[in-house]
Protein backbone atom coordinates (compact mmCIF):
# COMPACT_ATOMS: atom_id res chain seq x y z
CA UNK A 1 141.26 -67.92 91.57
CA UNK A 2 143.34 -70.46 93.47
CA UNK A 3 141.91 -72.59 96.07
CA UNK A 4 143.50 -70.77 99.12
CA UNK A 5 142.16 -67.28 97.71
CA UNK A 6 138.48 -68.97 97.66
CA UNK A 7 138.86 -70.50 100.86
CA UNK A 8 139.84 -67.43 102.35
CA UNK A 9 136.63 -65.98 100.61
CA UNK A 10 134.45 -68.85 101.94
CA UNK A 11 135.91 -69.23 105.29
CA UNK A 12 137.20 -65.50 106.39
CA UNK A 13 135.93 -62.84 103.98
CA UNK A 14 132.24 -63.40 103.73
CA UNK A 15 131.64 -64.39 107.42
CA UNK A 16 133.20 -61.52 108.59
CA UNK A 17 130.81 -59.40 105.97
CA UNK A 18 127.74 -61.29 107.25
CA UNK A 19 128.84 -61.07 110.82
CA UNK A 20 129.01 -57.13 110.08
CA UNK A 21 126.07 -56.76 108.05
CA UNK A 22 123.96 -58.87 111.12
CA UNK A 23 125.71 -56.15 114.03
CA UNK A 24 123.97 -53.38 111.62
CA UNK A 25 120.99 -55.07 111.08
CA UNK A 26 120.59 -56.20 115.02
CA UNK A 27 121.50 -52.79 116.00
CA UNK A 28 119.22 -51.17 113.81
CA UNK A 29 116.21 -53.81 114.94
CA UNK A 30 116.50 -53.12 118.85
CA UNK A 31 116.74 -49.38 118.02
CA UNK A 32 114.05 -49.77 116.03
CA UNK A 33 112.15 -51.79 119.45
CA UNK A 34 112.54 -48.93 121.29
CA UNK A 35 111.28 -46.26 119.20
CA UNK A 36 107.94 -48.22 118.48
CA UNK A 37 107.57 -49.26 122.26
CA UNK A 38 107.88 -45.42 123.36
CA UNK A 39 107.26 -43.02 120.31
CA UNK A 40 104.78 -44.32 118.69
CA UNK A 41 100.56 -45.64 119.61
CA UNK A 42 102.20 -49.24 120.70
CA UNK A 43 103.78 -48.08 123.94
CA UNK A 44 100.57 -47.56 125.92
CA UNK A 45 99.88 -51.33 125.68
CA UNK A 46 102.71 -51.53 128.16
CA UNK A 47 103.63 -50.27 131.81
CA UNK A 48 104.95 -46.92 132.03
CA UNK A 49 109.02 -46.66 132.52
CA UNK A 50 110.25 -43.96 134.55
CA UNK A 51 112.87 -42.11 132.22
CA UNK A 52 113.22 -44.40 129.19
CA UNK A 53 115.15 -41.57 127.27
CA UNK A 54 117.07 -43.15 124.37
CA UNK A 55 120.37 -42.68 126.01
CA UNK A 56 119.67 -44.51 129.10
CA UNK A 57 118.67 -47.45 126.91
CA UNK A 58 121.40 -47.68 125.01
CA UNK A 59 123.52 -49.91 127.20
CA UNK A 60 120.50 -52.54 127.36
CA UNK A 61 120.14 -52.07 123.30
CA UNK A 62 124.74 -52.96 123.33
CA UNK A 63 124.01 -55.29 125.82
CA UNK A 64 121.45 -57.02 123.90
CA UNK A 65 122.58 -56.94 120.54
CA UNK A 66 126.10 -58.67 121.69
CA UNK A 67 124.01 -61.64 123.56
CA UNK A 68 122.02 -62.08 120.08
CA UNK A 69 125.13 -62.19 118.12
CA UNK A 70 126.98 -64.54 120.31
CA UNK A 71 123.74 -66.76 120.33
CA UNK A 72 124.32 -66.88 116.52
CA UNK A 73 128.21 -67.19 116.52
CA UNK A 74 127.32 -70.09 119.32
CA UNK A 75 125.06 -71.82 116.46
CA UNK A 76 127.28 -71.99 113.97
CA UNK A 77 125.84 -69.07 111.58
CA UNK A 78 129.45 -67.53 110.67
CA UNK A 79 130.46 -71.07 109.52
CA UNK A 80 131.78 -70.55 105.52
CA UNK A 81 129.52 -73.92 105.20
CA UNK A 82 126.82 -72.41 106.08
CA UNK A 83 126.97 -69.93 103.49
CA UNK A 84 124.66 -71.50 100.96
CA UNK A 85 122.62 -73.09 103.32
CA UNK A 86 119.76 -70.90 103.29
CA UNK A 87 117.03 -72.64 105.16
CA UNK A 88 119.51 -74.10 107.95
CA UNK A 89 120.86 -70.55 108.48
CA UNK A 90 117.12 -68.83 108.56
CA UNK A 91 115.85 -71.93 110.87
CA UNK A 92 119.04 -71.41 113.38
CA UNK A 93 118.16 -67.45 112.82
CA UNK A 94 114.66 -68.01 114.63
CA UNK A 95 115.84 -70.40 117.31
CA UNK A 96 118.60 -68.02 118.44
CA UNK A 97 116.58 -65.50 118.42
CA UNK A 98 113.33 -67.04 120.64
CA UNK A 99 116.20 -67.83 122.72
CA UNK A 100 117.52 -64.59 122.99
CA UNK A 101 113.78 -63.49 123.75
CA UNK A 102 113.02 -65.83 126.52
CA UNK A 103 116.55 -65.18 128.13
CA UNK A 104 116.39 -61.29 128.13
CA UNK A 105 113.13 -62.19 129.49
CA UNK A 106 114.43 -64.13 132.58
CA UNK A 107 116.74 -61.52 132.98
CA UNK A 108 114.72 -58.57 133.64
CA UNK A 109 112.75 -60.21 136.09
CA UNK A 110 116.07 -61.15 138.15
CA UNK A 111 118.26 -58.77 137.60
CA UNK A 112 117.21 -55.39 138.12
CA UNK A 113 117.95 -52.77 135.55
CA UNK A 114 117.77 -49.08 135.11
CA UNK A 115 116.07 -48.74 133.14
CA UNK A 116 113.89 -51.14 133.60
CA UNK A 117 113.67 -53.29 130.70
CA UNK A 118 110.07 -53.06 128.93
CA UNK A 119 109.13 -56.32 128.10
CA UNK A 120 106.94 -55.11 125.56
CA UNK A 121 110.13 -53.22 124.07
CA UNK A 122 112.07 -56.81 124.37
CA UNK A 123 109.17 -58.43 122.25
CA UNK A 124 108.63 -55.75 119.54
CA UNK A 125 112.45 -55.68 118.99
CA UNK A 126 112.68 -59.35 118.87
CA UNK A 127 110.31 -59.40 116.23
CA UNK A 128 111.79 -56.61 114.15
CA UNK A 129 115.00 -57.85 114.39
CA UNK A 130 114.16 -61.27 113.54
CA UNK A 131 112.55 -59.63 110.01
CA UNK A 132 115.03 -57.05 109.57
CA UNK A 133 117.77 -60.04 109.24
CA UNK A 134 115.23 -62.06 107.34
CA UNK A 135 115.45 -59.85 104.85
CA UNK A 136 119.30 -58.69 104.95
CA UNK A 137 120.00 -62.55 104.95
CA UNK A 138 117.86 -63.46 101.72
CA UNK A 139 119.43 -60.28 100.17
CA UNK A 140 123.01 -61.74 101.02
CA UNK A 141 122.21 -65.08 99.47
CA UNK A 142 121.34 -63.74 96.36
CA UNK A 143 124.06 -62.04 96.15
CA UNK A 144 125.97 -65.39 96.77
CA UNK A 145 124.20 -66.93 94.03
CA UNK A 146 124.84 -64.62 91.51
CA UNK A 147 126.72 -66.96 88.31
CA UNK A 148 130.08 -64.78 89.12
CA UNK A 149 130.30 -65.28 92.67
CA UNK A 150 128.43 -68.57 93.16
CA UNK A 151 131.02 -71.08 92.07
CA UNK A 152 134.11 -69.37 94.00
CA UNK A 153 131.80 -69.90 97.70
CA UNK A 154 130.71 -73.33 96.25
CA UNK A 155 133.09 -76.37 97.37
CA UNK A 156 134.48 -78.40 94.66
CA UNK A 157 133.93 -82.09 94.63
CA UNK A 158 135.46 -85.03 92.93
CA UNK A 159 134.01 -87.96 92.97
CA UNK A 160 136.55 -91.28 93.73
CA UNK A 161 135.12 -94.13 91.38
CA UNK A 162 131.50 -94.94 90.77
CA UNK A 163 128.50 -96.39 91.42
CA UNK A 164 124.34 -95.78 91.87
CA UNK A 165 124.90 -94.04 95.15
CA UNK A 166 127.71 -91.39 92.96
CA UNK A 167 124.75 -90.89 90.78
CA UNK A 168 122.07 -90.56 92.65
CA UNK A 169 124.26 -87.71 94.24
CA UNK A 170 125.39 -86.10 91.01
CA UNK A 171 121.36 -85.93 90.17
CA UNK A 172 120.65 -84.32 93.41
CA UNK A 173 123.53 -81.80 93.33
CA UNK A 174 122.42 -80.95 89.62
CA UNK A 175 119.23 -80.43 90.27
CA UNK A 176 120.25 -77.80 92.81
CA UNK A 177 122.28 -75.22 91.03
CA UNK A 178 123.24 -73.70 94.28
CA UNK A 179 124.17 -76.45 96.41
CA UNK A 180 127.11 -76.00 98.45
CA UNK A 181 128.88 -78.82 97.06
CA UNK A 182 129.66 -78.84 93.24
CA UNK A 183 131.12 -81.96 91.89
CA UNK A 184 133.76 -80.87 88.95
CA UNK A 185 134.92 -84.28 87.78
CA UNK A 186 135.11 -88.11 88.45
CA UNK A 187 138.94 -89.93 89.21
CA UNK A 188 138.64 -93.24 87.99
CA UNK A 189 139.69 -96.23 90.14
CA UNK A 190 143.05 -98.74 89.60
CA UNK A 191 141.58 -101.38 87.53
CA UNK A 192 138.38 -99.83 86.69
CA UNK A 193 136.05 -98.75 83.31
CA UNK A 194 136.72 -95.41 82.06
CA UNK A 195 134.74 -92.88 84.00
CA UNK A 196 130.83 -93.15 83.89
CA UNK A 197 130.35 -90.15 81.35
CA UNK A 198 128.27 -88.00 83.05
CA UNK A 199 130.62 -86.43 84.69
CA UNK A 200 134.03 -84.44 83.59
CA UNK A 201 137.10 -87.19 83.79
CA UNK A 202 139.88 -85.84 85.98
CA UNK A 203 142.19 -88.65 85.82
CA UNK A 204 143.27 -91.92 87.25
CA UNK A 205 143.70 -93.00 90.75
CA UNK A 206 147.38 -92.91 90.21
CA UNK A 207 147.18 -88.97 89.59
CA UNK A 208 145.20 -88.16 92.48
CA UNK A 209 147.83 -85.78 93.85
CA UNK A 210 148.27 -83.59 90.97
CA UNK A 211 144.75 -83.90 90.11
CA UNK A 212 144.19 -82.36 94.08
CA UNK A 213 146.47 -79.76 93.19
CA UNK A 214 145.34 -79.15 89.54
CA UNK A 215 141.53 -78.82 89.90
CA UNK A 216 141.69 -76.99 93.40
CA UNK A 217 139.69 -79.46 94.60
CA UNK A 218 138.16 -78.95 98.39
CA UNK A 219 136.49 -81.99 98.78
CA UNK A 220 137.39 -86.08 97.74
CA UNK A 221 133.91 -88.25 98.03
CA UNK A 222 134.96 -92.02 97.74
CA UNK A 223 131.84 -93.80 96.20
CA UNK A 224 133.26 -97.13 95.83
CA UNK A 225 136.38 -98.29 98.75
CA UNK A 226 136.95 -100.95 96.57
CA UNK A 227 140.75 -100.67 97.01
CA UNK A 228 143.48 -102.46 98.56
CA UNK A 229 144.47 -101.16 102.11
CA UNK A 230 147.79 -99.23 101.14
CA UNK A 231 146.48 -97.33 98.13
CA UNK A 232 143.17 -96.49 100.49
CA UNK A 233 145.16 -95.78 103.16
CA UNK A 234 147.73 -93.16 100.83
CA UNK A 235 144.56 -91.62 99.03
CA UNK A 236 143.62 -90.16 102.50
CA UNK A 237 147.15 -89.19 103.09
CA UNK A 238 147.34 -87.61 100.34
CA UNK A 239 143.59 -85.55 101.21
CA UNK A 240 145.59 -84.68 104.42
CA UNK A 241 148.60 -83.41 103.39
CA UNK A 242 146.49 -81.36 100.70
CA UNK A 243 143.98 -79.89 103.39
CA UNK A 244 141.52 -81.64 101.64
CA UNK A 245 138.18 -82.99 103.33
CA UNK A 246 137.91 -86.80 102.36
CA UNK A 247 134.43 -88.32 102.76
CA UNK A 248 132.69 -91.84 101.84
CA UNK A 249 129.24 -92.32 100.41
CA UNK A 250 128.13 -95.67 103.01
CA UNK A 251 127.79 -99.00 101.54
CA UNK A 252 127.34 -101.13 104.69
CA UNK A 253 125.55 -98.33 106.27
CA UNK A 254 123.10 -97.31 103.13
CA UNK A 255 120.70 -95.53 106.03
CA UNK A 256 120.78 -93.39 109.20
CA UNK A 257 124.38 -92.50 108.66
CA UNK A 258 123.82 -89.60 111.13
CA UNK A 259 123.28 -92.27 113.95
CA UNK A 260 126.48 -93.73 113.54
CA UNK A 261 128.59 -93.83 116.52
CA UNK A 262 132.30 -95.27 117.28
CA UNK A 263 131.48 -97.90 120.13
CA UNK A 264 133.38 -99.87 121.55
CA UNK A 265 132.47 -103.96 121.75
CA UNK A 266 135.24 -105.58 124.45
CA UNK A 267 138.13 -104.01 123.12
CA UNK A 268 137.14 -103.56 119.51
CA UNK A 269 135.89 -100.44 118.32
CA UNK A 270 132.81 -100.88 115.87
CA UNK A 271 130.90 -98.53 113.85
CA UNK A 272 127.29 -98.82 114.37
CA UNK A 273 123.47 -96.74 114.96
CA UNK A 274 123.07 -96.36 118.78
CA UNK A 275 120.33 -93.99 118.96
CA UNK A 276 117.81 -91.79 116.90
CA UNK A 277 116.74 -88.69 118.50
CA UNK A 278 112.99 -89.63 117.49
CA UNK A 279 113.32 -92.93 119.29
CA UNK A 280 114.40 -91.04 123.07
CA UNK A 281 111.85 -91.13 125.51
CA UNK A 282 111.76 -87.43 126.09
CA UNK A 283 111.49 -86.82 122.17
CA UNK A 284 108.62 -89.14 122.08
CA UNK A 285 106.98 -87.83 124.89
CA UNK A 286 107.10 -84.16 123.48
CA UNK A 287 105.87 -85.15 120.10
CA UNK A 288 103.06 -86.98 121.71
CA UNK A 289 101.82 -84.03 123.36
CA UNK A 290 102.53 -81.66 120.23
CA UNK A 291 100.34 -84.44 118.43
CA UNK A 292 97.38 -84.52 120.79
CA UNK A 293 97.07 -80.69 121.11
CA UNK A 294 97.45 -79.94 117.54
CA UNK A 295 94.95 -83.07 117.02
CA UNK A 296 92.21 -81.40 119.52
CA UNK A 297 92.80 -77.96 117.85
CA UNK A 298 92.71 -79.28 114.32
CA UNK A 299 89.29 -81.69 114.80
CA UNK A 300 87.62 -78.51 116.93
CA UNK A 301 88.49 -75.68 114.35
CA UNK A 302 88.04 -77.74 111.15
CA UNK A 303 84.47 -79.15 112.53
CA UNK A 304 82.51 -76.36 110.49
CA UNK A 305 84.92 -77.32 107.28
CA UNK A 306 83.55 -81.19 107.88
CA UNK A 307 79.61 -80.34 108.03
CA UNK A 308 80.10 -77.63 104.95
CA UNK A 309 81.74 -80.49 102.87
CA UNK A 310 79.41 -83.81 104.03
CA UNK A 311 76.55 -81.39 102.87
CA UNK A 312 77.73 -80.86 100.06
CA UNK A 313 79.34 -84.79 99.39
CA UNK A 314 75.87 -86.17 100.30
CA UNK A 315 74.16 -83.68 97.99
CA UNK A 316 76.03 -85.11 94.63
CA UNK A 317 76.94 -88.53 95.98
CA UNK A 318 74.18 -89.77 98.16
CA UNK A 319 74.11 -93.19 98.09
CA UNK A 320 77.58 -93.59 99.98
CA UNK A 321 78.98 -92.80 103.27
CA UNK A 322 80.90 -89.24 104.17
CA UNK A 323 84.00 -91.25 105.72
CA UNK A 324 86.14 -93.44 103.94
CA UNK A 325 88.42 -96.22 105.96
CA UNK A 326 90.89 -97.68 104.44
CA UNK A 327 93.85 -100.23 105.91
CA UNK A 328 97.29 -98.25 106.26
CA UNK A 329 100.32 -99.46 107.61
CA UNK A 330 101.72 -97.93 110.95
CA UNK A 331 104.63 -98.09 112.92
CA UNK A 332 106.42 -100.79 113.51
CA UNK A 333 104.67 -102.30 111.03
CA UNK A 334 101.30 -102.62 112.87
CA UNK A 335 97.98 -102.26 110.69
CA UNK A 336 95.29 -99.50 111.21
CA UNK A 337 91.89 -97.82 109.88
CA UNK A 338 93.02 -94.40 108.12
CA UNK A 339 89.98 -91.89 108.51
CA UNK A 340 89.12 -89.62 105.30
CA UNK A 341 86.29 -87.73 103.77
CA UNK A 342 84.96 -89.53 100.65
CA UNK A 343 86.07 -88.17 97.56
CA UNK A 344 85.03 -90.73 95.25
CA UNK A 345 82.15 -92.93 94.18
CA UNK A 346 80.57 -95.69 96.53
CA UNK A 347 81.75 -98.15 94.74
CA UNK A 348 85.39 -96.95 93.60
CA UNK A 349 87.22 -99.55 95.68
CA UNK A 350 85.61 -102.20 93.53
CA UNK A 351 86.94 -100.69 90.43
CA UNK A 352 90.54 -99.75 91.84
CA UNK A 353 93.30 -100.83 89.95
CA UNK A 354 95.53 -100.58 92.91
CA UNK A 355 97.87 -97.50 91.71
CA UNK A 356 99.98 -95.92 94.00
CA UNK A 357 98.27 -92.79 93.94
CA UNK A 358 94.58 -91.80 92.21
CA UNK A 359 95.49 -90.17 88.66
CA UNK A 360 94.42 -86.59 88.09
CA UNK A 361 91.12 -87.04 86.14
CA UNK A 362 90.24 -90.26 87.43
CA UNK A 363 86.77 -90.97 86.25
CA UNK A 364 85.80 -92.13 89.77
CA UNK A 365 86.33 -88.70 91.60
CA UNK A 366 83.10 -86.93 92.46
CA UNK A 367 83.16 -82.77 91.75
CA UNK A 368 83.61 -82.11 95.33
CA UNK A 369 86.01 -84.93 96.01
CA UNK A 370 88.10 -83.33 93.32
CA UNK A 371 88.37 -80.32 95.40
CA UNK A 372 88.94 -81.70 98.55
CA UNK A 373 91.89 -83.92 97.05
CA UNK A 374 93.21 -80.13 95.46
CA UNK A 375 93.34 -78.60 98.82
CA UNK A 376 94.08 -81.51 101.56
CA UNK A 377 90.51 -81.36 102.86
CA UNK A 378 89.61 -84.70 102.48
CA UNK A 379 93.05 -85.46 105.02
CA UNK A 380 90.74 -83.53 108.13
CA UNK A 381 89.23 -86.47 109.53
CA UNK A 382 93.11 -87.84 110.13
CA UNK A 383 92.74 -85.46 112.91
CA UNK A 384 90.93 -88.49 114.84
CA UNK A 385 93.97 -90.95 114.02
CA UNK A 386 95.94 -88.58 115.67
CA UNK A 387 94.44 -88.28 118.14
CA UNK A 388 93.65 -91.92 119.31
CA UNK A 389 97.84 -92.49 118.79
CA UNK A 390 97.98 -94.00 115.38
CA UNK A 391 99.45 -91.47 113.72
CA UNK A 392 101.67 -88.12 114.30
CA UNK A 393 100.62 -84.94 113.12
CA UNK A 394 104.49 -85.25 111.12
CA UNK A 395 105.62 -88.13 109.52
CA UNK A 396 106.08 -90.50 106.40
CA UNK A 397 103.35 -91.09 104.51
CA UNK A 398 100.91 -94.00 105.32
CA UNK A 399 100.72 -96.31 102.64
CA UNK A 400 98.57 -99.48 101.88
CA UNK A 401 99.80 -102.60 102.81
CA UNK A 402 99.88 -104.00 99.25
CA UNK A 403 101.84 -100.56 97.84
CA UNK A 404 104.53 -101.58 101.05
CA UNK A 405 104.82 -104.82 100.07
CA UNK A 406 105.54 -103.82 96.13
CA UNK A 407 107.26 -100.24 97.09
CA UNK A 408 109.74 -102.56 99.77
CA UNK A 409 110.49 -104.84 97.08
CA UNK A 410 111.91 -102.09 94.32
CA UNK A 411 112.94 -99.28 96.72
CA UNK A 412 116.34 -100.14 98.92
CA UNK A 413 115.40 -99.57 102.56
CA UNK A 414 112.26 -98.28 102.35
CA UNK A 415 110.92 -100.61 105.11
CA UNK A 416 113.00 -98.60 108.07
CA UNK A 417 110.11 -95.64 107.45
CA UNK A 418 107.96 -97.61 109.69
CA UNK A 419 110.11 -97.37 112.54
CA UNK A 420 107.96 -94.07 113.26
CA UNK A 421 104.05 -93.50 113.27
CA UNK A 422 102.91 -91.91 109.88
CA UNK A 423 102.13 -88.19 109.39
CA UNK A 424 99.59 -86.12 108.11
CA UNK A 425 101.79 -84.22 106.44
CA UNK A 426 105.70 -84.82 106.18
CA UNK A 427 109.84 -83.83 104.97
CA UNK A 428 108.66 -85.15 101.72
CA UNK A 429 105.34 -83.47 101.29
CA UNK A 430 105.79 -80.46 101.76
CA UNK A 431 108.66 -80.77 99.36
CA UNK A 432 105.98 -81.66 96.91
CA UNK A 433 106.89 -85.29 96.94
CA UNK A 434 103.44 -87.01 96.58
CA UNK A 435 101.56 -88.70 94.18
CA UNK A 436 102.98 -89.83 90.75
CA UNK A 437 106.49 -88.80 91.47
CA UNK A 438 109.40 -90.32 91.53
CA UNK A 439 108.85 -93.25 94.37
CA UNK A 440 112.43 -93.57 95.56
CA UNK A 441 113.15 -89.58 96.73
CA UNK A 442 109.69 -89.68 99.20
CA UNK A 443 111.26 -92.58 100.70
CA UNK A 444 115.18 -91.19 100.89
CA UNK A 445 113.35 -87.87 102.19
CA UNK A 446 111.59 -89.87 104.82
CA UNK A 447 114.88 -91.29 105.73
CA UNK A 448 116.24 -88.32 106.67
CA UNK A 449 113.29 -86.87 108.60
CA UNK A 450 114.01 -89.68 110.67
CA UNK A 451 117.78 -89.33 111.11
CA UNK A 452 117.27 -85.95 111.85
CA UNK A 453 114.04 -85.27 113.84
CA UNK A 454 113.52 -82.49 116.29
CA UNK A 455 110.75 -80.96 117.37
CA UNK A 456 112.13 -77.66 115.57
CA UNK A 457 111.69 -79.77 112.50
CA UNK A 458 108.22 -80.59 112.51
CA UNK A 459 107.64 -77.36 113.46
CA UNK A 460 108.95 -76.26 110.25
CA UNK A 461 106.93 -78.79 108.42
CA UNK A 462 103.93 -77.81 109.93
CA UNK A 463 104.43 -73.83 108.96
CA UNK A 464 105.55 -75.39 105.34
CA UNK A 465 102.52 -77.17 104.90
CA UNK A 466 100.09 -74.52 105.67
CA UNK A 467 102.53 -72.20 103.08
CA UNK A 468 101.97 -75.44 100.49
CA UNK A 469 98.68 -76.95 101.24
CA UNK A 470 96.88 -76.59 97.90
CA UNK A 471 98.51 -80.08 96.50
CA UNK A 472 100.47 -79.92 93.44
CA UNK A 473 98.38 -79.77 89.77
């Protein structure tokens, strides 16, 4: 197929199928609302509505179902790049739709309707709908990611020279079968090695146009700018003329690349990080209360969990204390006592050997501290540090000041993680990033918690970590 017939696939063809299959599916969802809220057991937990019949509802049901759909054409959902972005489109799915809930809402106790609108009926269609496209949405995907349709939504990459950054991103993509992006083949720079090997040579520099044309390419990624100005300069021409997108993997700017802004300095424009969302006032202020109500609800419900498992620590380890402090590193770089249940023997610190993580089968675990460590319980008492402000109940992981000082020294710009208080859970937990794994993706995944904080997103981490919290074998 030739690139215009897949972009017209990506782009046109199956947006306007989704966009089609969500009118049916939202339709079906508030119709579905109203026949629960007044035909079946449900509707006499509301207040009765004078004449409710079906067809004096249906204009609210149009009415509705065209606000929800232009919430989601608003947020992007119909965008072909979306496509293969499952848990983006799913998230924006839910925050369209709570805001379609608390509009219709607002409405019905301004405007007056008649029918009324049953706010009951608004609610149980809400939440019908919202599983209804749920499930018509995971359907679509996997019919997206089927092997004969897959690469033909997929946009095809080739890589402009090489470097660790070009490979690091060729492991990632990889590793994700169905990423949106699929790299097809490396151009090799004026002046440069042969092409790395790993990937599928396309050609020289010098052949970039026909190589454009050739491959169908969508998308040029420039790993190394180490050009002269005039062939730079006709390599994006030549992306222009082609109607393809060109992008650069940052050298200068190896970190929060989405808080790059064009200022201007005098007269000069410059390129540099203004702001980061989780460093605004407001955005502090609202995770701060998120923190300290989750941190009072956490310490009160898992108070029964605590006594249960100090009975039982003190009954096969006696001789030691239930809590365990140990020095963690905060933000901005400050030092603090991290609060846990013991897990090990009293004398384990002695005998540590200063790993990054404990190993599975360490000899100093205790029976019950083995448990706790499988399931996150010995984590409750971080409740506390929450509490008194040392830590968030969503951030990067707190680490010892001797594994910052070696993991700083090995792992490029792992420092900037401390620019934010530490989580109990985080982006790269519940990713199950923890432990002996690789130490460079828990940092790069911190990294971009950071760049791209909202309060939406530590929401999500929060649900994702009660989905994941027995810890990885």
């Amino acid at each position: 197929m030739r690139r215009t017939d897949a972009n017209s696939l990506r782009e046109t063809t199956l947006p306007a199928l989704l966009l089609v299959g969500d009118t049916l599916v939202v339709l079906g969802g508030l119709t579905a609302g109203y026949w629960l809220r007044y035909r079946t057991p449900l509707g006499s937990l509301g207040i009765d509505v004078p004449d409710a019949r079906f067809a004096h509802y249906l204009p609210l049901i149009l009415l509705g179902a065209v606000f929800l759909l232009g919430a989601f054409s608003h947020l992007g959902l119909y965008d072909g790049r979306l496509l293969l972005r499952k848990q983006q489109s799913l998230s924006t799915l839910v925050r369209a739709t709570g805001f379609w809930l608390a509009a219709y809402l607002a409405f019905s106790l301004v405007i007056k309707f008649d029918p009324p609108i049953s706010r009951l009926f608004v609610v149980l269609a809400a939440a019908v709908t919202l599983g209804a496209l749920w499930i018509w949405r995971e359907l679509f995907y996997r019919l997206l990611t089927r092997p004969a349709l897959l690469p033909l939504v997929q946009r095809r990459v080739a890589l402009l020279g090489w470097n660790d950054e070009a490979q690091r991103l060729v492991t990632e993509l990889q590793a994700r079968p169905a990423h949106p992006y699929r790299i097809v083949g490396e151009i090799a720079l004026p002046g440069a090695s042969p092409p790395s090997g790993l990937l599928n040579p396309l050609g020289r520099f010098t052949e970039l146009e026909t190589i454009l044309a050739r491959e169908h390419i969508d998308v040029v990624i420039a790993a190394n700018l180490d050009l002269p100005r005039a062939d730079l300069q006709r390599a994006t021409e030549l992306c222009e003329r082609a109607y393809v997108e060109w992008k650069v993997i940052p050298t200068a700017f190896q970190i929060f690349v989405s808080g790059l802004t064009l200022q201007s300095i005098g007269s000069i424009p410059v390129l540099g990080v203004e702001d980061l969302a989780i460093n605004r006032l407001l955005s502090r202020a609202l995770k701060r209360l998120v923190d300290l109500a989750g941190a009072a609800i956490g310490l009160v419900a898992s108070a029964p969990v605590l006594a249960v498992l100090a009975v039982l620590l003190k009954r096969e380890s006696p001789g030691g204390p239930v809590f365990f402090g140990q020095q963690r590193i905060g933000a901005n770089h400050r030092p603090f006592t991290l609060y846990k249940l013991r897990s090990m023997v009293p004398d384990a610190a002695a005998r540590d050997a200063e790993h990054q993580s404990t190993r599975v089968g360490d000899p100093r675990l205790l029976r019950i501290g083995a448990f706790m460590r499988r399931w996150n319980l010995d984590e409750l008492p971080q409740y506390w540090n929450v509490l008194r402000g040392h830590m968030s109940l969503v951030g990067p992981r707190p680490e010892r000041p001797v594994h910052v000082e070696q993991l700083s020294a090995i792992i490029p710009h792992y420092l900037p993680r401390h620019l934010v208080k530490p989580g109990m859970t985080g982006w790269a937990q519940v990713h199950g990033l923890r432990g002996e794994s690789d130490l460079q993706l828990p940092a790069q995944y911190d990294i971009y918690y950071i760049e791209n904080w909202s309060l939406w997103l530590d929401l999500q981490i929060m649900f994702l970590t009660f989905l994941r919290w027995r810890a990885p074998a």
